[in-house]
N, C-alpha and C. Protein backbone atom coordinates (compact mmCIF):
# COMPACT_ATOMS: atom_id res chain seq x y z
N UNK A 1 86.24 65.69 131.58
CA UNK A 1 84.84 65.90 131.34
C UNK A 1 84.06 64.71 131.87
N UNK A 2 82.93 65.21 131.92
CA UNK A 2 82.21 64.15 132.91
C UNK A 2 80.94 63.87 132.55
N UNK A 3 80.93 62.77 131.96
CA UNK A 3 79.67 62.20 130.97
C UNK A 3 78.59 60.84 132.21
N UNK A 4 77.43 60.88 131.67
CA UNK A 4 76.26 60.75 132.29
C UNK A 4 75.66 59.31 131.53
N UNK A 5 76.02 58.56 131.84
CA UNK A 5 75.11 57.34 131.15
C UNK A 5 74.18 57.34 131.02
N UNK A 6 73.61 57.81 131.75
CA UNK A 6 71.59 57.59 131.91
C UNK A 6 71.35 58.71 131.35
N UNK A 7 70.23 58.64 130.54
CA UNK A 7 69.45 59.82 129.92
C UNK A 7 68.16 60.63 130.65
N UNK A 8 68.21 61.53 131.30
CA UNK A 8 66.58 62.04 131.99
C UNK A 8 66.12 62.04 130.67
N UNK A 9 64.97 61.23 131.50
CA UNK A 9 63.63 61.23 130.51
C UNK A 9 62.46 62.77 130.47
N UNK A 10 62.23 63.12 129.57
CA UNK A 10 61.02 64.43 129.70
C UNK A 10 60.60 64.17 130.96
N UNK A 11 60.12 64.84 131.67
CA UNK A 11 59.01 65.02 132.79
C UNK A 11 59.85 64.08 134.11
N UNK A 12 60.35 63.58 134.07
CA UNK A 12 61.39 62.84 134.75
C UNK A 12 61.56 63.63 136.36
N UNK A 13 62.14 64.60 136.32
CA UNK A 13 61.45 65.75 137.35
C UNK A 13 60.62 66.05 137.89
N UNK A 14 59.37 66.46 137.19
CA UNK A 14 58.04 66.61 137.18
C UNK A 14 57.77 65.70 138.03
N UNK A 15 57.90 64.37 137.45
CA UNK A 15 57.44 62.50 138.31
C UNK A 15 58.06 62.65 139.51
N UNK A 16 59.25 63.00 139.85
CA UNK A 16 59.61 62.56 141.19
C UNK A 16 59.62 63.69 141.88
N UNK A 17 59.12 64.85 141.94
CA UNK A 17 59.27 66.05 142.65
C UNK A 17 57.56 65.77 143.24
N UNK A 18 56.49 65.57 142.43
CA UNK A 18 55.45 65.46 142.76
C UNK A 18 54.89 63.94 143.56
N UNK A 19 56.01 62.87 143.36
CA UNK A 19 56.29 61.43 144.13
C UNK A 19 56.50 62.07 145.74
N UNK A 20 58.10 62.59 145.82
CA UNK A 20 57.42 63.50 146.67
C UNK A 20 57.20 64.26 147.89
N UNK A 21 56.81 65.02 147.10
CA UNK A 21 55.88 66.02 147.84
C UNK A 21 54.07 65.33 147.72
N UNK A 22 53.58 64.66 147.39
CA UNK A 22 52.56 64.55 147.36
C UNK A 22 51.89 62.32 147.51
N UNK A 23 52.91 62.06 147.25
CA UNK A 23 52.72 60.37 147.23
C UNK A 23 52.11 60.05 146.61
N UNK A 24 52.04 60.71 145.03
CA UNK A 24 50.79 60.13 143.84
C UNK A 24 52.05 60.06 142.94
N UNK A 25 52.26 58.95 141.92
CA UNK A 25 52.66 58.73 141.28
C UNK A 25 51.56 59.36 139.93
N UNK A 26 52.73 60.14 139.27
CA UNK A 26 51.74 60.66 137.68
C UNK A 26 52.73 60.25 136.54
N UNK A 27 51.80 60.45 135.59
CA UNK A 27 52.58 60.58 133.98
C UNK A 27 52.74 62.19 133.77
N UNK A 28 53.16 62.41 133.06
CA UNK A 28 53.61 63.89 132.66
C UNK A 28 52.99 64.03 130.87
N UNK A 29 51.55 64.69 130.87
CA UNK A 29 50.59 64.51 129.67
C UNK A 29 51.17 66.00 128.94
N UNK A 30 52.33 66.73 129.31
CA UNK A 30 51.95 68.27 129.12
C UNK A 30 52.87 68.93 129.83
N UNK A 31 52.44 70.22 129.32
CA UNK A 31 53.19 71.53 129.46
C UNK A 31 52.26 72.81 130.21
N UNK A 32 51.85 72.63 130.97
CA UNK A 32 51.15 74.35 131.24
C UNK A 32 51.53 75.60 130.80
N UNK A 33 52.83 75.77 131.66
CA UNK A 33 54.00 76.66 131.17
C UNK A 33 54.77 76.84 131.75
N UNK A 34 55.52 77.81 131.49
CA UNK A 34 56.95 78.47 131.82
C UNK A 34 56.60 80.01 132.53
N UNK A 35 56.82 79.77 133.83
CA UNK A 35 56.81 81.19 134.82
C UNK A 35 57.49 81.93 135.34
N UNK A 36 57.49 82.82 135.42
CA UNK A 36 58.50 84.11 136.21
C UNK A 36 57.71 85.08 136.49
N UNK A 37 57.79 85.70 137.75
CA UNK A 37 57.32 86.62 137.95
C UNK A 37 58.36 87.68 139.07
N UNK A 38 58.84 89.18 138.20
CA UNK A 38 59.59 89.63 138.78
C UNK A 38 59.71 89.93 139.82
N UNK A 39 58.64 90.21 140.35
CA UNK A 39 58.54 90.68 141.72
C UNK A 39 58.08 89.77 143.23
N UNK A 40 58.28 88.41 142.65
CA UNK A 40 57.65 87.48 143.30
C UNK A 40 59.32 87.07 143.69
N UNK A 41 59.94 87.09 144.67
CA UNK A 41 61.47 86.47 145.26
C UNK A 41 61.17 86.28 146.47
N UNK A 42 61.86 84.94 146.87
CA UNK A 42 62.29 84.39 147.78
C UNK A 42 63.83 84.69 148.01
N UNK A 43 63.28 84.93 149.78
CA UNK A 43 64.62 85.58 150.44
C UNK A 43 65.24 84.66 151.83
N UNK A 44 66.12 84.43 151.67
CA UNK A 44 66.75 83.26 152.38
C UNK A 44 67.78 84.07 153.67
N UNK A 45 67.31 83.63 155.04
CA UNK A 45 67.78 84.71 155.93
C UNK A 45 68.76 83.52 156.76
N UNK A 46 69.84 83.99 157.34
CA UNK A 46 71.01 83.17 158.15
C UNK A 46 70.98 84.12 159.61
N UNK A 47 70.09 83.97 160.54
CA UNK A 47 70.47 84.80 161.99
C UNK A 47 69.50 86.12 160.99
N UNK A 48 70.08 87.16 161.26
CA UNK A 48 69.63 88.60 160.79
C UNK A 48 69.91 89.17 160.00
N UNK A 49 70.89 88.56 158.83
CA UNK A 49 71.50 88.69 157.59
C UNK A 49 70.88 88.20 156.45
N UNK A 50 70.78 88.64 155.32
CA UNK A 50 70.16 87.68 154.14
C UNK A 50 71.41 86.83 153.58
N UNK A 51 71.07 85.66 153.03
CA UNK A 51 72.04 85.11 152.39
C UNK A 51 71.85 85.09 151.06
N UNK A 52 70.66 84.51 151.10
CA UNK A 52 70.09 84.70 149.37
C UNK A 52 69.36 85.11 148.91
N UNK A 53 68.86 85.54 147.75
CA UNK A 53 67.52 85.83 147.38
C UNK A 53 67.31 85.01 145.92
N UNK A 54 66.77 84.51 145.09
CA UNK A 54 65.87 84.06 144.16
C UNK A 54 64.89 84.16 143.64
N UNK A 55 64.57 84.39 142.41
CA UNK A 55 64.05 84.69 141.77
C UNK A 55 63.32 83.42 141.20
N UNK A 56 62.24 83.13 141.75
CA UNK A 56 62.16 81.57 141.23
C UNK A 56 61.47 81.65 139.47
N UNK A 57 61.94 80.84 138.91
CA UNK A 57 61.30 80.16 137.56
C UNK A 57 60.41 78.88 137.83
N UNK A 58 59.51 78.55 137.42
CA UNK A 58 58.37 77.44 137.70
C UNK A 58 58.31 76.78 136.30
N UNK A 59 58.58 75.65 135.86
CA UNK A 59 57.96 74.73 134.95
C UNK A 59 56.96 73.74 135.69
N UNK A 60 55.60 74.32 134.80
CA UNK A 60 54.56 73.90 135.17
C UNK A 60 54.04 72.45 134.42
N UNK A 61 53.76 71.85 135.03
CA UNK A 61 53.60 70.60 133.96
C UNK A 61 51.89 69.84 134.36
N UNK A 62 51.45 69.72 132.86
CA UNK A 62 49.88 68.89 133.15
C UNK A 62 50.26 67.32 133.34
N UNK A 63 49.88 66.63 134.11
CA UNK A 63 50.03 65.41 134.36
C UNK A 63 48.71 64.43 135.17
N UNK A 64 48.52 63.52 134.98
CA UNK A 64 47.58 62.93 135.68
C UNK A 64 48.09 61.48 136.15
N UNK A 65 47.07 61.20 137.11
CA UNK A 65 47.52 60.28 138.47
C UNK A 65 47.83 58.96 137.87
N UNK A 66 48.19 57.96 138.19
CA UNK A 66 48.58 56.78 137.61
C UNK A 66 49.15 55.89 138.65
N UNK A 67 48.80 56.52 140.40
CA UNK A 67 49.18 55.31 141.33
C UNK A 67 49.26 55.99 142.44
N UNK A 68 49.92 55.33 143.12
CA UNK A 68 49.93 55.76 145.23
C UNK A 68 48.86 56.62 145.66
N UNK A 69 49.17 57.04 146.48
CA UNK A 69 48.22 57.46 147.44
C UNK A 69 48.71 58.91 148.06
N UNK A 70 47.55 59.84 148.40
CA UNK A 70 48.05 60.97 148.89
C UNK A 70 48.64 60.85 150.36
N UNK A 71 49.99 61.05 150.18
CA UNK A 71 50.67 61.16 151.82
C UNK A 71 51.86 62.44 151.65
N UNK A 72 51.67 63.03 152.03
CA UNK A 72 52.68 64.35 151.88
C UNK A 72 54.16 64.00 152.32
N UNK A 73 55.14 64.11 152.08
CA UNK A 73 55.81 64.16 153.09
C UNK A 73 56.55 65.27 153.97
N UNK A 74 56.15 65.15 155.33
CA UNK A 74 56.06 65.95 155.61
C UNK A 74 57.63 67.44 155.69
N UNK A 75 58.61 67.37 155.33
CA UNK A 75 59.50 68.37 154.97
C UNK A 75 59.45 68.98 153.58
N UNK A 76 57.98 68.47 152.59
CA UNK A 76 58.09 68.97 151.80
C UNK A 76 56.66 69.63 151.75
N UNK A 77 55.63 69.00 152.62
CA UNK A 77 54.15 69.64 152.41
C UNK A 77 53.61 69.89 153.29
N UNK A 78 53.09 70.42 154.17
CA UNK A 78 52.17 70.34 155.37
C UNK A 78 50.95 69.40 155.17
N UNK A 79 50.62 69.61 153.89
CA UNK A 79 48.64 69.09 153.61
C UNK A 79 48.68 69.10 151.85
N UNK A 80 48.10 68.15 151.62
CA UNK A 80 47.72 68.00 150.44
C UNK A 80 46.32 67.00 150.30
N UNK A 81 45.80 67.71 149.11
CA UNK A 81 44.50 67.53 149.15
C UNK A 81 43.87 67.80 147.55
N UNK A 82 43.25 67.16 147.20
CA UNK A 82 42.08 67.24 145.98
C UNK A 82 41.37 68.78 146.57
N UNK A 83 41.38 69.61 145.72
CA UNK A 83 40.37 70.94 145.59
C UNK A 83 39.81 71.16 144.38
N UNK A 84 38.04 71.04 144.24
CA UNK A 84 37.68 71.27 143.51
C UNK A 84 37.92 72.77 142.79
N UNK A 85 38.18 73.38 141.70
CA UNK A 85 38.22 74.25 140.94
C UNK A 85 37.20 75.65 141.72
N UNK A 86 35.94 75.30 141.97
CA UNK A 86 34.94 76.28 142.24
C UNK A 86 35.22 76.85 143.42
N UNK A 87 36.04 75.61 144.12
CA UNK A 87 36.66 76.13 145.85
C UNK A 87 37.78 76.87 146.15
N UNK A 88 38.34 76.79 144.47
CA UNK A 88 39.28 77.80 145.09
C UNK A 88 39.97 79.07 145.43
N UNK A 89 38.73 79.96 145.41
CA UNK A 89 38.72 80.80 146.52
C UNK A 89 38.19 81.15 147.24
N UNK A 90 38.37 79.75 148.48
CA UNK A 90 38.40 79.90 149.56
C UNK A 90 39.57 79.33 150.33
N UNK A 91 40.71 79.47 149.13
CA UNK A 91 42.10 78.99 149.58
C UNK A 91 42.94 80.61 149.67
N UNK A 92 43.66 80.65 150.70
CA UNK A 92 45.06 81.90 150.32
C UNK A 92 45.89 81.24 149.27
N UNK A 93 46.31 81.78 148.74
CA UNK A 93 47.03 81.11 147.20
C UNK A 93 47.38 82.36 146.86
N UNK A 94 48.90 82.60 146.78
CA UNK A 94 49.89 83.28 146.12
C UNK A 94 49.32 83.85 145.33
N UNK A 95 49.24 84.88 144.53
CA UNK A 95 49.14 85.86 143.36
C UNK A 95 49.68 84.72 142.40
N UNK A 96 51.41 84.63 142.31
CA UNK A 96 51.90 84.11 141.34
C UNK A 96 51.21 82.40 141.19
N UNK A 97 50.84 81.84 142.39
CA UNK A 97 50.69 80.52 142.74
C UNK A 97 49.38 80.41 141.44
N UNK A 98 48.64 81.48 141.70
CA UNK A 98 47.06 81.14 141.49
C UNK A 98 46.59 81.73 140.04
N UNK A 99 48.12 82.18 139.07
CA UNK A 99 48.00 82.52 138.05
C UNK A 99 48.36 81.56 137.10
N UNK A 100 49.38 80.44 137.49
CA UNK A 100 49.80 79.44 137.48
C UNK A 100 48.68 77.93 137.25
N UNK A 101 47.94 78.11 138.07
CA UNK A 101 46.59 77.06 138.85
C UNK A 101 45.39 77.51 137.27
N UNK A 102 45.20 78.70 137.36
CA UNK A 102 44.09 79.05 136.77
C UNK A 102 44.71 78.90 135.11
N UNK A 103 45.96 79.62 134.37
CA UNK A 103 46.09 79.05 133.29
C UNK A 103 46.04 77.70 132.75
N UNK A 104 46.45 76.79 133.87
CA UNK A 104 46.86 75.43 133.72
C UNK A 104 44.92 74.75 133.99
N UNK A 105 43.73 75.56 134.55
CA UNK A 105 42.35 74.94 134.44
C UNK A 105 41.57 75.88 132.97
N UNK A 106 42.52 76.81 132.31
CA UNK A 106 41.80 77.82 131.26
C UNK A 106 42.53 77.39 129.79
N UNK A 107 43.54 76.60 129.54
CA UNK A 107 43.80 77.03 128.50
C UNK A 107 44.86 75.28 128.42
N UNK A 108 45.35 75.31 126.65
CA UNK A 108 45.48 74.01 126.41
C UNK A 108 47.21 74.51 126.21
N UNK A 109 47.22 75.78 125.69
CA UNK A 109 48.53 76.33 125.11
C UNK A 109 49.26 76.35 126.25
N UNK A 110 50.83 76.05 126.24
CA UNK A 110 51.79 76.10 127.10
C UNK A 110 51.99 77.79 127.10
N UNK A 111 52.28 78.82 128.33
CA UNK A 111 52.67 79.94 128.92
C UNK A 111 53.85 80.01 128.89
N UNK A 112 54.48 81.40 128.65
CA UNK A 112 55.98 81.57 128.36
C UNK A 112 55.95 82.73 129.06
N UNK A 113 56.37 82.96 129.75
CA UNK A 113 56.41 84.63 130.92
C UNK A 113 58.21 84.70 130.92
């Protein structure tokens, strides 16, 4: 058996997934929620064959900035950017993406889908 010295800390994930993809260091204040949406899969193709498909789950997390600077990198973002709330739609944004976005600017309660 194979034991782990170090403990992940809460949000621990959250911090370095958004380090990055985005070059802002945050704290992790929160929970938005917990997502699934059935009909929303990613399909993973090899030549003309599928290999995989997924069903993604999203833990959404509220967090705010606490350092660096916006620099994407680039195999994980094309563009990243501050968007005000009122602007955003005049973004394409996923169905699932933008149900996600809008609970997390409407409501304080964590989402369980």
């Amino acid at each position: 058996m194979l034991q782990c010295l170090r403990r992940v800390l809460r949000g621990q994930a959250g911090v370095r997934e958004c380090k990055e993809e985005t070059g802002l260091d945050v704290e992790v204040i929160g929970l938005v929620g917990v997502f699934s949406t059935p009909d929303h899969v990613i399909v993973y193709m090899h030549g003309d064959c599928v290999d995989e498909v997924r069903q993604p789950i999203n833990i959404c997390l509220r967090a705010r900035v606490v350092g660096g600077d916006i620099e994407p990198e680039p195999d994980e973002a094309a563009d990243v950017r501050w968007v005000d709330p009122s602007q955003l739609d005049d973004y394409r944004v996923h169905p699932a993406l933008r149900e996600r976005i809008s609970h997390g600017l409407t409501s304080q309660d964590p989402f369980v889908s």
